[in-house]
Protein backbone atom coordinates (compact mmCIF):
# COMPACT_ATOMS: atom_id res chain seq x y z
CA UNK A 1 78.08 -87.28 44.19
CA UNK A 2 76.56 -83.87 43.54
CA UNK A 3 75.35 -80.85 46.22
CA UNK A 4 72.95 -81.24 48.60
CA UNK A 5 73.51 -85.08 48.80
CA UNK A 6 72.10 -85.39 45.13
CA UNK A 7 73.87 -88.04 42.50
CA UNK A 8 73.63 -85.48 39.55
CA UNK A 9 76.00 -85.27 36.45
CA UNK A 10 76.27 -81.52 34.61
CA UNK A 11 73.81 -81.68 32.63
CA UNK A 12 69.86 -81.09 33.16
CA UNK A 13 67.83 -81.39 30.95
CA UNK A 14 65.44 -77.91 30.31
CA UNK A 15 61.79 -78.50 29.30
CA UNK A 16 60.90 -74.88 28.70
CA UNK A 17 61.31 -75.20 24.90
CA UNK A 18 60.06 -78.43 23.97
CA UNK A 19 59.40 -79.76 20.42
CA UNK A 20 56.09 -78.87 18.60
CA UNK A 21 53.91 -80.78 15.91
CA UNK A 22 50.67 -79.56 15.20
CA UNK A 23 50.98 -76.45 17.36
CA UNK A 24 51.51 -79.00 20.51
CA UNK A 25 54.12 -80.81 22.85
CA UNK A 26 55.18 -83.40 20.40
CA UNK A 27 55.25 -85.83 22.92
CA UNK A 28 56.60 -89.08 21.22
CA UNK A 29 59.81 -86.78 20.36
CA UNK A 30 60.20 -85.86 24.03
CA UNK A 31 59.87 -89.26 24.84
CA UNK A 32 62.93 -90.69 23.03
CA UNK A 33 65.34 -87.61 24.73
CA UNK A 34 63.94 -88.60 27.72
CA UNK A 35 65.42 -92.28 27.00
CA UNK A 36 68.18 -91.19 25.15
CA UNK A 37 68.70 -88.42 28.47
CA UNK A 38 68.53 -91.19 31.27
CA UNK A 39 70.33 -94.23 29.15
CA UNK A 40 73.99 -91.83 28.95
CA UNK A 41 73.52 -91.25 33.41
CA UNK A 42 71.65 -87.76 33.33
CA UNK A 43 68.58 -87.58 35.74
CA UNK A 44 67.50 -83.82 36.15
CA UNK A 45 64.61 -82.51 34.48
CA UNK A 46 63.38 -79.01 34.81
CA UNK A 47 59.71 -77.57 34.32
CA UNK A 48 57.38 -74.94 35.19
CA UNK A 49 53.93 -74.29 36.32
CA UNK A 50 54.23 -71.50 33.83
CA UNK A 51 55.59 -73.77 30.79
CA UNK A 52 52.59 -74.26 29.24
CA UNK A 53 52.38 -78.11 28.53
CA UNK A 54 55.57 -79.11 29.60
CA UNK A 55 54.37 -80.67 33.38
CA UNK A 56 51.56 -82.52 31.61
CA UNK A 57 54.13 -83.95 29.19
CA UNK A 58 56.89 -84.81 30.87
CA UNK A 59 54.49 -86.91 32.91
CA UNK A 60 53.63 -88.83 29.96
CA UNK A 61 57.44 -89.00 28.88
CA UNK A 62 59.11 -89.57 32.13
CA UNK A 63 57.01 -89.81 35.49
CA UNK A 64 54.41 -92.55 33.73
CA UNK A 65 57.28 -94.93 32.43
CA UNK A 66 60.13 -94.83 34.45
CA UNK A 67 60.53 -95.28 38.70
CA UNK A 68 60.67 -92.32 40.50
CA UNK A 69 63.70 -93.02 41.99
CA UNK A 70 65.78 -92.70 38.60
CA UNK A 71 65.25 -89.14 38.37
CA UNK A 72 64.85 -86.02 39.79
CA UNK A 73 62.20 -83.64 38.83
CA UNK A 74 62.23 -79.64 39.48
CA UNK A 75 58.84 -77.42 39.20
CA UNK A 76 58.61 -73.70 40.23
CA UNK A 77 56.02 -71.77 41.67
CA UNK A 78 55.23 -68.16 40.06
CA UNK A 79 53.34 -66.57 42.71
CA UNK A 80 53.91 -63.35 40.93
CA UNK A 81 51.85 -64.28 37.76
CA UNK A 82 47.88 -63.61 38.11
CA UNK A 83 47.80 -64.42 42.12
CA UNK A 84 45.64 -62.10 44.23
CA UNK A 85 45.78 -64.73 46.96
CA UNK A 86 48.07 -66.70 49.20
CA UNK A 87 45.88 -69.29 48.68
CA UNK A 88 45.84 -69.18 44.78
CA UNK A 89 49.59 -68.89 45.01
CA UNK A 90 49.61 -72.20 46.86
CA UNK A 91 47.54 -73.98 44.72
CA UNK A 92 50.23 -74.14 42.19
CA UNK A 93 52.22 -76.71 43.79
CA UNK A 94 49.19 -78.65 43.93
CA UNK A 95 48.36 -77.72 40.18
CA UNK A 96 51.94 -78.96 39.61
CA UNK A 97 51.77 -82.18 41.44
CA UNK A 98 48.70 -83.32 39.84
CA UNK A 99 49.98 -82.27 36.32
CA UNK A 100 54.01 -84.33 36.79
CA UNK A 101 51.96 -87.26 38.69
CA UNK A 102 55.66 -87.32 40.47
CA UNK A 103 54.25 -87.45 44.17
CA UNK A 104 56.87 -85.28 45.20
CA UNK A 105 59.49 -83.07 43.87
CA UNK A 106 63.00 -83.05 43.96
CA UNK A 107 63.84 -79.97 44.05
CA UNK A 108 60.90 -77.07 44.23
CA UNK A 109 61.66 -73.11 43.00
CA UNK A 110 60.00 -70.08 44.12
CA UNK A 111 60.16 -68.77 39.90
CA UNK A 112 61.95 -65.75 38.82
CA UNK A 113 62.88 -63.50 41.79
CA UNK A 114 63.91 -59.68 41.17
CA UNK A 115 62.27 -56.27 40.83
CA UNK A 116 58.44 -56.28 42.04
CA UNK A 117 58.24 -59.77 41.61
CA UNK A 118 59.65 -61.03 44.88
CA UNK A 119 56.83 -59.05 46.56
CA UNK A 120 54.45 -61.86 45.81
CA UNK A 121 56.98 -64.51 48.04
CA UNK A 122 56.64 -62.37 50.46
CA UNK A 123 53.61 -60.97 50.83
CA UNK A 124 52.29 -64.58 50.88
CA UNK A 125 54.76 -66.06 53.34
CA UNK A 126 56.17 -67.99 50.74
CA UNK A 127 59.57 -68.95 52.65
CA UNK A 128 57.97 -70.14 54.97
CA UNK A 129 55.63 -72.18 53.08
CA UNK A 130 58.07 -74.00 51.30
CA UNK A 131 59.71 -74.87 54.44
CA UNK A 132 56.59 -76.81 55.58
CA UNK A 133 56.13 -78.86 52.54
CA UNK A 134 59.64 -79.60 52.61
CA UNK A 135 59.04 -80.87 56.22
CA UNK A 136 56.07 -82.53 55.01
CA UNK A 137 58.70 -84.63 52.31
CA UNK A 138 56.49 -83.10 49.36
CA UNK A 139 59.78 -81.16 48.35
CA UNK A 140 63.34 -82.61 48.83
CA UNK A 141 65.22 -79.08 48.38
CA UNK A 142 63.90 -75.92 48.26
CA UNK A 143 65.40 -72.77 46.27
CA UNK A 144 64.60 -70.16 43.93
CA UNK A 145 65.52 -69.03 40.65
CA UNK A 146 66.26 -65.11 40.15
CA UNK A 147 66.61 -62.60 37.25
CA UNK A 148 67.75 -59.42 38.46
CA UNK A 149 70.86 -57.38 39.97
CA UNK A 150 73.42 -58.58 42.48
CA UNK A 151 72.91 -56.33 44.96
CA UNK A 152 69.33 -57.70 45.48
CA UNK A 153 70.48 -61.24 44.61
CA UNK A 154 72.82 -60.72 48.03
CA UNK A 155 69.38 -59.12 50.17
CA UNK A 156 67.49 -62.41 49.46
CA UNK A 157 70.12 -64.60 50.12
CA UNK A 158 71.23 -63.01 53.45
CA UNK A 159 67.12 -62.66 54.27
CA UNK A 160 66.87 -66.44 53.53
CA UNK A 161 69.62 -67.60 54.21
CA UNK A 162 67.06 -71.26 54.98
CA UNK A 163 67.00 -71.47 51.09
CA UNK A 164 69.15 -74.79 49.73
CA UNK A 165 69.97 -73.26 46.47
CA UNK A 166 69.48 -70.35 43.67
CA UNK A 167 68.94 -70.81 39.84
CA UNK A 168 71.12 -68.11 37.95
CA UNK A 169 71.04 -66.98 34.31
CA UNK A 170 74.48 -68.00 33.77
CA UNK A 171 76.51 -67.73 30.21
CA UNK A 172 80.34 -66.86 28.93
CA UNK A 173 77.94 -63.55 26.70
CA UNK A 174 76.77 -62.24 30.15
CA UNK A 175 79.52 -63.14 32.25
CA UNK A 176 80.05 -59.10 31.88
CA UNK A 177 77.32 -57.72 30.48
CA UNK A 178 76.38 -54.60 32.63
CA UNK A 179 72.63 -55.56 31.89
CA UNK A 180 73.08 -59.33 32.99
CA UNK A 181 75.92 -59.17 35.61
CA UNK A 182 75.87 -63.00 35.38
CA UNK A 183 79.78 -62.83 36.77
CA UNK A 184 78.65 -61.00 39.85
CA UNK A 185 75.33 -62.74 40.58
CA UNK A 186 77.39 -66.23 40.45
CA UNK A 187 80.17 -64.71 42.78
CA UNK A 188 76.99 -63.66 45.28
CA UNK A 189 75.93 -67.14 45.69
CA UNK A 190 79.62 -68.33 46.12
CA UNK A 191 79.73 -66.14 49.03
CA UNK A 192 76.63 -67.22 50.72
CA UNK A 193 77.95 -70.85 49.92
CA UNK A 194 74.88 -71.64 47.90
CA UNK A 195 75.25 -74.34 45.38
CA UNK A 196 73.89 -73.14 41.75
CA UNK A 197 71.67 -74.58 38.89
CA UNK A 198 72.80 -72.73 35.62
CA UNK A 199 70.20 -71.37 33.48
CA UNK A 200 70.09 -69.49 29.94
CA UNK A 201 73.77 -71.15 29.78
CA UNK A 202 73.13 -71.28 25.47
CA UNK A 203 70.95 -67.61 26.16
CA UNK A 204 68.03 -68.86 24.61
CA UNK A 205 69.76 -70.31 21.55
CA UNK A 206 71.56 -67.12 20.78
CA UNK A 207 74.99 -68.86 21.23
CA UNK A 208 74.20 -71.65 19.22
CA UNK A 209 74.66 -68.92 16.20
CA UNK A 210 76.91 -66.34 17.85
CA UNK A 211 78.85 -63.29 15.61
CA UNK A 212 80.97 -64.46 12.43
CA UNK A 213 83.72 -63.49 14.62
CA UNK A 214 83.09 -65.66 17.47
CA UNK A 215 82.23 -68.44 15.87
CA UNK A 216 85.81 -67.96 13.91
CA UNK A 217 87.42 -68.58 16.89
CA UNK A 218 85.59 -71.72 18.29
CA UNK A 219 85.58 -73.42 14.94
CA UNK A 220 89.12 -72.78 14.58
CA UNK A 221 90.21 -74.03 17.87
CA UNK A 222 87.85 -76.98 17.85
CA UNK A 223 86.18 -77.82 13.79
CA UNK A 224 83.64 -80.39 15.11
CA UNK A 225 82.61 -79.20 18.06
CA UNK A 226 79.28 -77.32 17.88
CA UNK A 227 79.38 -73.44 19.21
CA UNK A 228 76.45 -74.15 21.46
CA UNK A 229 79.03 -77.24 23.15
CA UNK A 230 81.55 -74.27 24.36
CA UNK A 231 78.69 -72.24 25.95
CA UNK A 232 77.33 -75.19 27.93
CA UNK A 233 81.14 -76.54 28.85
CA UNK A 234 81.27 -72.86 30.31
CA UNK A 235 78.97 -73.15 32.58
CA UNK A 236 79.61 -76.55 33.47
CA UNK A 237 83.35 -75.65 34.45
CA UNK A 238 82.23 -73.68 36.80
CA UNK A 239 82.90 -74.44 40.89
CA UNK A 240 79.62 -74.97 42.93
CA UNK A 241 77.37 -76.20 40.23
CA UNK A 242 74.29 -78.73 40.69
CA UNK A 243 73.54 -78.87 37.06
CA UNK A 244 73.78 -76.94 33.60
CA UNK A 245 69.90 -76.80 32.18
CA UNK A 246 69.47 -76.63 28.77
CA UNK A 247 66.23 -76.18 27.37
CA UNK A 248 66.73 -78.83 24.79
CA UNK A 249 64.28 -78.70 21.35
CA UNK A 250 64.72 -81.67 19.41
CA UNK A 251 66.66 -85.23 19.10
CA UNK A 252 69.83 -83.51 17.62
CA UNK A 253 70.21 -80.77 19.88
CA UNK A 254 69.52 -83.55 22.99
CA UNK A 255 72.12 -85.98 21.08
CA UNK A 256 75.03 -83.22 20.30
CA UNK A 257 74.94 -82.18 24.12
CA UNK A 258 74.97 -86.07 25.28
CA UNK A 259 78.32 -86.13 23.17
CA UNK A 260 80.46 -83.35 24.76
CA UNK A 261 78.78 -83.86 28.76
CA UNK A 262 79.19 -87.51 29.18
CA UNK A 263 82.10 -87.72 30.30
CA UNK A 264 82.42 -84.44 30.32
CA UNK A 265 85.38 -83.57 33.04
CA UNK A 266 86.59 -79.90 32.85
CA UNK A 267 87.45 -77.33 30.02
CA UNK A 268 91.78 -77.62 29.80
CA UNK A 269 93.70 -74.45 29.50
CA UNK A 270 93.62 -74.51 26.00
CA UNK A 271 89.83 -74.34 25.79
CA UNK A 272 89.65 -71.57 28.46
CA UNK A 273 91.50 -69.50 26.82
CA UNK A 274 89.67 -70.48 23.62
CA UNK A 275 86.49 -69.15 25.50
CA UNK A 276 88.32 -65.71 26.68
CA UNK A 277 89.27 -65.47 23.38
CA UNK A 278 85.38 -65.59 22.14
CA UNK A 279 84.37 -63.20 25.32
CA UNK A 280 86.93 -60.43 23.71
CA UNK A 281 85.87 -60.76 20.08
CA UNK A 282 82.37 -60.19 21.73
CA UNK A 283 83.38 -57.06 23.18
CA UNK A 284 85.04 -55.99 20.23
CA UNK A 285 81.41 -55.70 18.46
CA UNK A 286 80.15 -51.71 18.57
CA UNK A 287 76.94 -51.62 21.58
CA UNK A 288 75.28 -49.23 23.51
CA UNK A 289 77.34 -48.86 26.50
CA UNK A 290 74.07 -48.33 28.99
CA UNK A 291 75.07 -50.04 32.35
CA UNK A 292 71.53 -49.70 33.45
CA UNK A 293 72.25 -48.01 36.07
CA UNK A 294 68.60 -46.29 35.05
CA UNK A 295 69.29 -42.87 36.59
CA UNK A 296 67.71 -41.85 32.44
CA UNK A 297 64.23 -43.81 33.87
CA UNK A 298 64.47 -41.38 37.00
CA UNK A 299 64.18 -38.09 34.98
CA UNK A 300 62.05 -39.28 31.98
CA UNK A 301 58.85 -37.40 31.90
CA UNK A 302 57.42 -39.80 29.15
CA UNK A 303 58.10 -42.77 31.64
CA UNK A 304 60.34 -44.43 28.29
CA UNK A 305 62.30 -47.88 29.14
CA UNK A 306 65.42 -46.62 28.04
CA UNK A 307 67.79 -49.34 29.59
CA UNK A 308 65.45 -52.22 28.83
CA UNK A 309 65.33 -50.88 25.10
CA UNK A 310 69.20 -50.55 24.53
CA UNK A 311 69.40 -54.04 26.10
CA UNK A 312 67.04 -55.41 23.12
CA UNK A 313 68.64 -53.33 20.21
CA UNK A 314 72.41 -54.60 21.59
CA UNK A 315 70.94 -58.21 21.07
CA UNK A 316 69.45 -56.98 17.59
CA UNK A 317 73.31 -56.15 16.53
CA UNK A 318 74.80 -59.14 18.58
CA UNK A 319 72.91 -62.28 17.19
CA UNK A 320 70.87 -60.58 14.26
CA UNK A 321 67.53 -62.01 15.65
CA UNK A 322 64.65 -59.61 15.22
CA UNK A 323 62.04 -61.51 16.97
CA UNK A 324 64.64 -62.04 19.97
CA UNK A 325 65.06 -58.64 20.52
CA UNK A 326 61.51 -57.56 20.13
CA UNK A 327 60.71 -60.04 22.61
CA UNK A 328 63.56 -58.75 24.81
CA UNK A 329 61.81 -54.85 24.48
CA UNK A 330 58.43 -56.07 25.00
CA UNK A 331 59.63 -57.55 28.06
CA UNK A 332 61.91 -55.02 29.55
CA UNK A 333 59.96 -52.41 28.55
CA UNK A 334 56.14 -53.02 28.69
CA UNK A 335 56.07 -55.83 31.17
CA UNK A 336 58.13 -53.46 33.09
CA UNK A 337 55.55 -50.78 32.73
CA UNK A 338 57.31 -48.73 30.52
CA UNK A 339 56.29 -47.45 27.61
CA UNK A 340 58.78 -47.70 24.11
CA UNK A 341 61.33 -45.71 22.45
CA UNK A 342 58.77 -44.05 20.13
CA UNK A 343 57.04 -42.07 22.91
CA UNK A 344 60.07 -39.89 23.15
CA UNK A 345 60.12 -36.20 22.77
CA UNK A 346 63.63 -35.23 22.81
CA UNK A 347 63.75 -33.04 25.59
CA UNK A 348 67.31 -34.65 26.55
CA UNK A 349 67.00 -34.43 30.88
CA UNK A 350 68.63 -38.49 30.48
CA UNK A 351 71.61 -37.39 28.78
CA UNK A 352 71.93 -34.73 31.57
CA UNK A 353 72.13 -37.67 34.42
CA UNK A 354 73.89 -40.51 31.63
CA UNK A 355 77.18 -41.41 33.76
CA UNK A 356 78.51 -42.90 30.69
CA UNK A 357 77.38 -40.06 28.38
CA UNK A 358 75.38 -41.98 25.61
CA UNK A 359 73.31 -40.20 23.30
CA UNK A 360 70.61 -41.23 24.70
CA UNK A 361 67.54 -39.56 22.35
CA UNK A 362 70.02 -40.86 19.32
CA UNK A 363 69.56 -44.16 20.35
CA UNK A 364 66.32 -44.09 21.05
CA UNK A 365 65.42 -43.09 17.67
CA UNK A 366 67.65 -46.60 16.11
CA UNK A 367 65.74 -48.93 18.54
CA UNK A 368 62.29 -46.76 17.32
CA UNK A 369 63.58 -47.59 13.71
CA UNK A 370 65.08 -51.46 14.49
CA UNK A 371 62.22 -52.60 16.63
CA UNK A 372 59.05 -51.24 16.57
């Protein structure tokens, strides 16, 4: 017996990255993990409003051929996205409901909380909205799910403190990472005493294929285990968890997790240690030392996303994917209203404020080089 009264084994089941033929859902595929998912005791499935497809075809895989009462099914709400309106905001859930067919939902997210997007929850009276159609019994549990800094993680939390459960980005890369804080945010919602769904717990894939050097040291401790099995056991070790989500893309992938988290009981000394050993040889590996604390962003006349764009090249070195990374700088940088790396003009007022002394306009010119 899980949190919040819920019969849920560690493992959800993530339907943000779901397989494709013929540039579409391939439902059929997603129909046999669903089976393969619910036959070895897992039951939680998380969508999106914003996952394009994925509500319409997890109705077709799951809501439309199994009882609703052998599953639970999560949806979020991304009032933040394209929503002048409360009302337009609002109309998502509906949007969502008619999509999943499901009736109700399980457990219902106010989507990706941090920065200037929680100004949308509030503005429209969000937390108090969800409250209602959780009295109404069209949401069992309501939550959120958050990307940003502890500090603000702990303002929401002690502002709502009404608010069942929180969604973190949670992995053994990020644990420490000064541009995640994934240790801190998790120890935030252990205070407030709010159970957590783990998401990100593979970081998008990236720890499926991690550094030569890590992957020396899981292999070695464990030959046929994959290195995407220690990230997820991680996360799944940890106190107060609901689930472990992971946004599973094919038969394989869904059949190599179902092997490690059925009867999946703890990591044993050996194996944390194993992991510690992993999160060192990570450290080991030469990045740009930017906390992000962003006092650079402060004094930049050209406006440049100088944190967000050290983020993306230290992924660039870490996991060697170019499209990751320039998908992390487009995000960091442009969706943050930044502007890139090659709008600098050297005039060096960030490495003035840099607490940790980086050369900044040095760095700047790699990324310029790397990723755009």
């Amino acid at each position: 017996m899980g949190y919040l009264g819920e019969e849920i084994k560690k493992l959800g089941f993530g339907l943000m990255r779901l397989p494709q033929k013929n540039d579409a859902i391939d439902v059929e595929q997603v129909k046999e993990m669903v089976d393969l998912f619910l036959q070895a005791g897992f039951t939680y499935f998380d969508t999106a409003w914003a996952y394009a497809g994925s509500e319409d075809a997890i109705r077709q895989a799951l809501v439309e051929r199994y009882p609703r009462e052998q599953y639970q099914l999560a949806t979020k709400n991304a009032a933040w996205i394209n929503c002048r309106t409360k009302e337009e905001a609002y109309a998502q859930f509906d949007v969502s409901l008619a999509r999943t067919g499901a009736g109700y939902f399980d457990f219902y997210l106010l989507h990706n909380l941090g920065e200037s997007r929680s100004r949308a929850f509030d503005e429209f009276d969000m937390w108090n909205w969800i409250q209602q159609k959780k009295l109404a019994g069209q949401i069992k549990h309501a939550g959120f799910s958050f990307h940003s800094t502890p500090e603000e993680l702990d303002a929401i939390l002690t502002a709502h403190p009404e608010m069942e459960f929180v969604q973190l980005q949670i992995n053994y890369a990020d644990w420490d990472n000064p541009a995640v804080q994934s240790g801190r945010c998790y120890e935030v919602a252990r205070k407030h005493g709010k159970p957590i769904i783990i998401m990100e717990p593979v970081k998008g894939g990236m720890l499926a294929t991690p550094p030569e050097s890590v992957q020396s040291v899981l292999k070695t401790a464990e030959p046929t285990s994959s290195t995407a099995s220690w990230a997820v056991r991680f996360a799944a070790d940890l106190d107060g968890i609901i689930t472990v989500l992971s946004g599973m893309s094919n038969i394989e992938q869904m059949k190599d997790n179902l092997s490690y988290m059925k009867d999946f009981t703890g990591l044993t000394t050996a194996q944390k240690e194993t992991i510690a050993k992993a999160q060192e040889e990570l450290k080991k590996i030469p990045l740009i030392p930017c906390t992000t604390c962003n006092y650079c962003a402060k004094v930049c006349p050209m406006q440049i996303g100088i944190s967000g764009s050290f983020t993306a090249m230290n992924y660039l070195t870490l996991y060697s994917e170019p499209a990751m990374a320039k998908n992390q700088a487009e995000w960091l940088v442009t969706k943050h209203g930044f502007k890139h790396a090659d709008h600098c003009i050297q005039c060096g007022k960030c490495e003035q404020v840099c607490p940790q002394h980086i050369a900044i306009r040095d760095n700047l010119m790699k990324v310029k080089e790397a990723l755009l």
